[in-house]
C-alpha atoms as a PDB file:
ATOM      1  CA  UNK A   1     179.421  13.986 356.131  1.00  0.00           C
ATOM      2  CA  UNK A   2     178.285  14.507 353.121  1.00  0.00           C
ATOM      3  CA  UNK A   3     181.442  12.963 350.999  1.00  0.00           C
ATOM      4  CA  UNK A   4     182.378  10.895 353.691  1.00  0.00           C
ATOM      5  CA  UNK A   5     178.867   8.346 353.775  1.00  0.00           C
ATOM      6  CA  UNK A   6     177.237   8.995 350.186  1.00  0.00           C
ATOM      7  CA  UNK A   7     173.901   9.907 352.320  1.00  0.00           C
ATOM      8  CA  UNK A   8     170.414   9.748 350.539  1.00  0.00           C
ATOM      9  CA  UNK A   9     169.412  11.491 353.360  1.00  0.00           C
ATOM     10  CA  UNK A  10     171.536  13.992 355.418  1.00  0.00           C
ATOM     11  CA  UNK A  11     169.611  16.600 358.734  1.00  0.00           C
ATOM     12  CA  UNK A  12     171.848  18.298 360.716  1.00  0.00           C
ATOM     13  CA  UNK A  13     170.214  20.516 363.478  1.00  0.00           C
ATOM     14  CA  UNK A  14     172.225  22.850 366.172  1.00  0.00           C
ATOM     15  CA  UNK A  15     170.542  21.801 369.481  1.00  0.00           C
ATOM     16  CA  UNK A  16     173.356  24.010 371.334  1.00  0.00           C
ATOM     17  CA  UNK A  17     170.362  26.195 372.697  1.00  0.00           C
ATOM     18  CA  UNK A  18     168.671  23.115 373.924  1.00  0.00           C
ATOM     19  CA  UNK A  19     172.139  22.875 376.414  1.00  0.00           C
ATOM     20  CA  UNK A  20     172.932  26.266 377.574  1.00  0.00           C
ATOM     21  CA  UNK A  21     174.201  25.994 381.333  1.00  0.00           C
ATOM     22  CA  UNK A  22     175.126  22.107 380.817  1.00  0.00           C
ATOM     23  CA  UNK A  23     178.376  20.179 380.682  1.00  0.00           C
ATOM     24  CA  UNK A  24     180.191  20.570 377.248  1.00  0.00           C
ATOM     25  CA  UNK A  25     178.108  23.966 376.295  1.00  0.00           C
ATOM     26  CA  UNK A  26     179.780  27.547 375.321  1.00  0.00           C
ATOM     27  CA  UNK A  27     178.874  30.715 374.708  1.00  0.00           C
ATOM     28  CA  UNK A  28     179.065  30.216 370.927  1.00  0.00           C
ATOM     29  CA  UNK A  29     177.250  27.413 370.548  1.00  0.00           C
ATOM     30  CA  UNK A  30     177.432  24.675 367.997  1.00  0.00           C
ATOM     31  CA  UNK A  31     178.572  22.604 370.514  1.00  0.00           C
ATOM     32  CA  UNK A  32     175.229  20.275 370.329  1.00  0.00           C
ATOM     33  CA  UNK A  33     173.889  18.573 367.329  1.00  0.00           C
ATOM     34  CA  UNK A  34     171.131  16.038 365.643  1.00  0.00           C
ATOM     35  CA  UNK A  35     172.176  14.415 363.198  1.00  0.00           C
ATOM     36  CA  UNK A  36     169.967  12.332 361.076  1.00  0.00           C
ATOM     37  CA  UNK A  37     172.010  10.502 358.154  1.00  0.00           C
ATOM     38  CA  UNK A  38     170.288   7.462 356.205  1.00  0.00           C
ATOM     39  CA  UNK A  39     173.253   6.071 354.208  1.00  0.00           C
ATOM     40  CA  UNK A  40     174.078   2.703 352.112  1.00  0.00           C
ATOM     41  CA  UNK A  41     177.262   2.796 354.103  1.00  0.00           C
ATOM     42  CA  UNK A  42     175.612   1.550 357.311  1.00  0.00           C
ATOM     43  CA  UNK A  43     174.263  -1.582 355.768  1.00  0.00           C
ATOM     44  CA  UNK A  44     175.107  -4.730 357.359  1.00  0.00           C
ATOM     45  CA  UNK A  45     176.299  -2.679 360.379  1.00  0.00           C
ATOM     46  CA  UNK A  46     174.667  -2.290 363.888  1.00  0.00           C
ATOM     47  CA  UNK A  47     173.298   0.783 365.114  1.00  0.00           C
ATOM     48  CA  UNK A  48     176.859   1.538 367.583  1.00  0.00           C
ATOM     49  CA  UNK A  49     178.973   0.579 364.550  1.00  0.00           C
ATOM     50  CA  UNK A  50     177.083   3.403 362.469  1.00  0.00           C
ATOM     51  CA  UNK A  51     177.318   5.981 365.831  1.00  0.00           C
ATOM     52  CA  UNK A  52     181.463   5.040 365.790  1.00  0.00           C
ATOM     53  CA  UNK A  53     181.826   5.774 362.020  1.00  0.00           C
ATOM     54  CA  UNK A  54     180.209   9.124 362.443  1.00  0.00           C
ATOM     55  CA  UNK A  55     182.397   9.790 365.253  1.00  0.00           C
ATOM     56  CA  UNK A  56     185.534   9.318 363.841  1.00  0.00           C
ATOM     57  CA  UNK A  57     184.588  11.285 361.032  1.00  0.00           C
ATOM     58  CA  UNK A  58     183.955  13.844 363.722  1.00  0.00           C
ATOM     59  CA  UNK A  59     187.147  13.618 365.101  1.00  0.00           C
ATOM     60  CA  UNK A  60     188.464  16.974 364.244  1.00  0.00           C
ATOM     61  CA  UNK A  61     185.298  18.408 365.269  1.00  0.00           C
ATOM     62  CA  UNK A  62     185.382  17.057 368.770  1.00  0.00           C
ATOM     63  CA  UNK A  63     188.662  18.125 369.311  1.00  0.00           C
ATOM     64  CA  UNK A  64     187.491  21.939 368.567  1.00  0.00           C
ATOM     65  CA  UNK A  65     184.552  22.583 370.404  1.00  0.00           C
ATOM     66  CA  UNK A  66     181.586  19.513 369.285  1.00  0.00           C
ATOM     67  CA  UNK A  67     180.756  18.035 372.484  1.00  0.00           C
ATOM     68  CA  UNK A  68     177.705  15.716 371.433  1.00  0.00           C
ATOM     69  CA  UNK A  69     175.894  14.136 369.295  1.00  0.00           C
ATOM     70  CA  UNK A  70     172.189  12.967 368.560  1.00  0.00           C
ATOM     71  CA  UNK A  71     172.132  10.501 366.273  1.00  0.00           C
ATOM     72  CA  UNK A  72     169.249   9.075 364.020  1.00  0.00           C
ATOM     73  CA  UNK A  73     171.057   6.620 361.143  1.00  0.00           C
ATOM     74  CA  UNK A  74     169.571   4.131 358.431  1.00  0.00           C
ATOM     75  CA  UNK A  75     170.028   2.431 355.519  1.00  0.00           C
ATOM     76  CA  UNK A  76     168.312   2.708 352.409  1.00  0.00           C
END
């Protein structure tokens, strides 16, 4: 995240606990997260186009265990 946006601001809090016993959780956790990124990156963009770029960023995580996301982004 941190190379890929340029953040001024960058929060990333494991919510897995929050999600024990629901779709998408495991034993290990860090399958939940919060993410709060304020980046120049996002300007001109809507909120969904913002949620999209992290995603795909994300990819590889998804693919390994990441099964959502809480999202929070801004611009400078």
């Amino acid at each position: 995240m941190q190379d890929s946006f340029s953040p001024v601001k960058l929060s990333v809090v494991d919510e897995s606990h929050l999600h024990i016993g629901h779709a998408g959780s495991n034993d290990d956790g860090e399958s939940h997260f919060f993410i709060e990124i304020i980046s120049p990156d996002f300007v001109g963009k809507t909120r969904v186009a913002a949620h999209r770029l992290i995603n795909d960023a994300l990819s590889g995580e998804f693919e390994t265990g990441l099964h959502a996301l809480r999202l929070k982004t801004g611009t400078p």
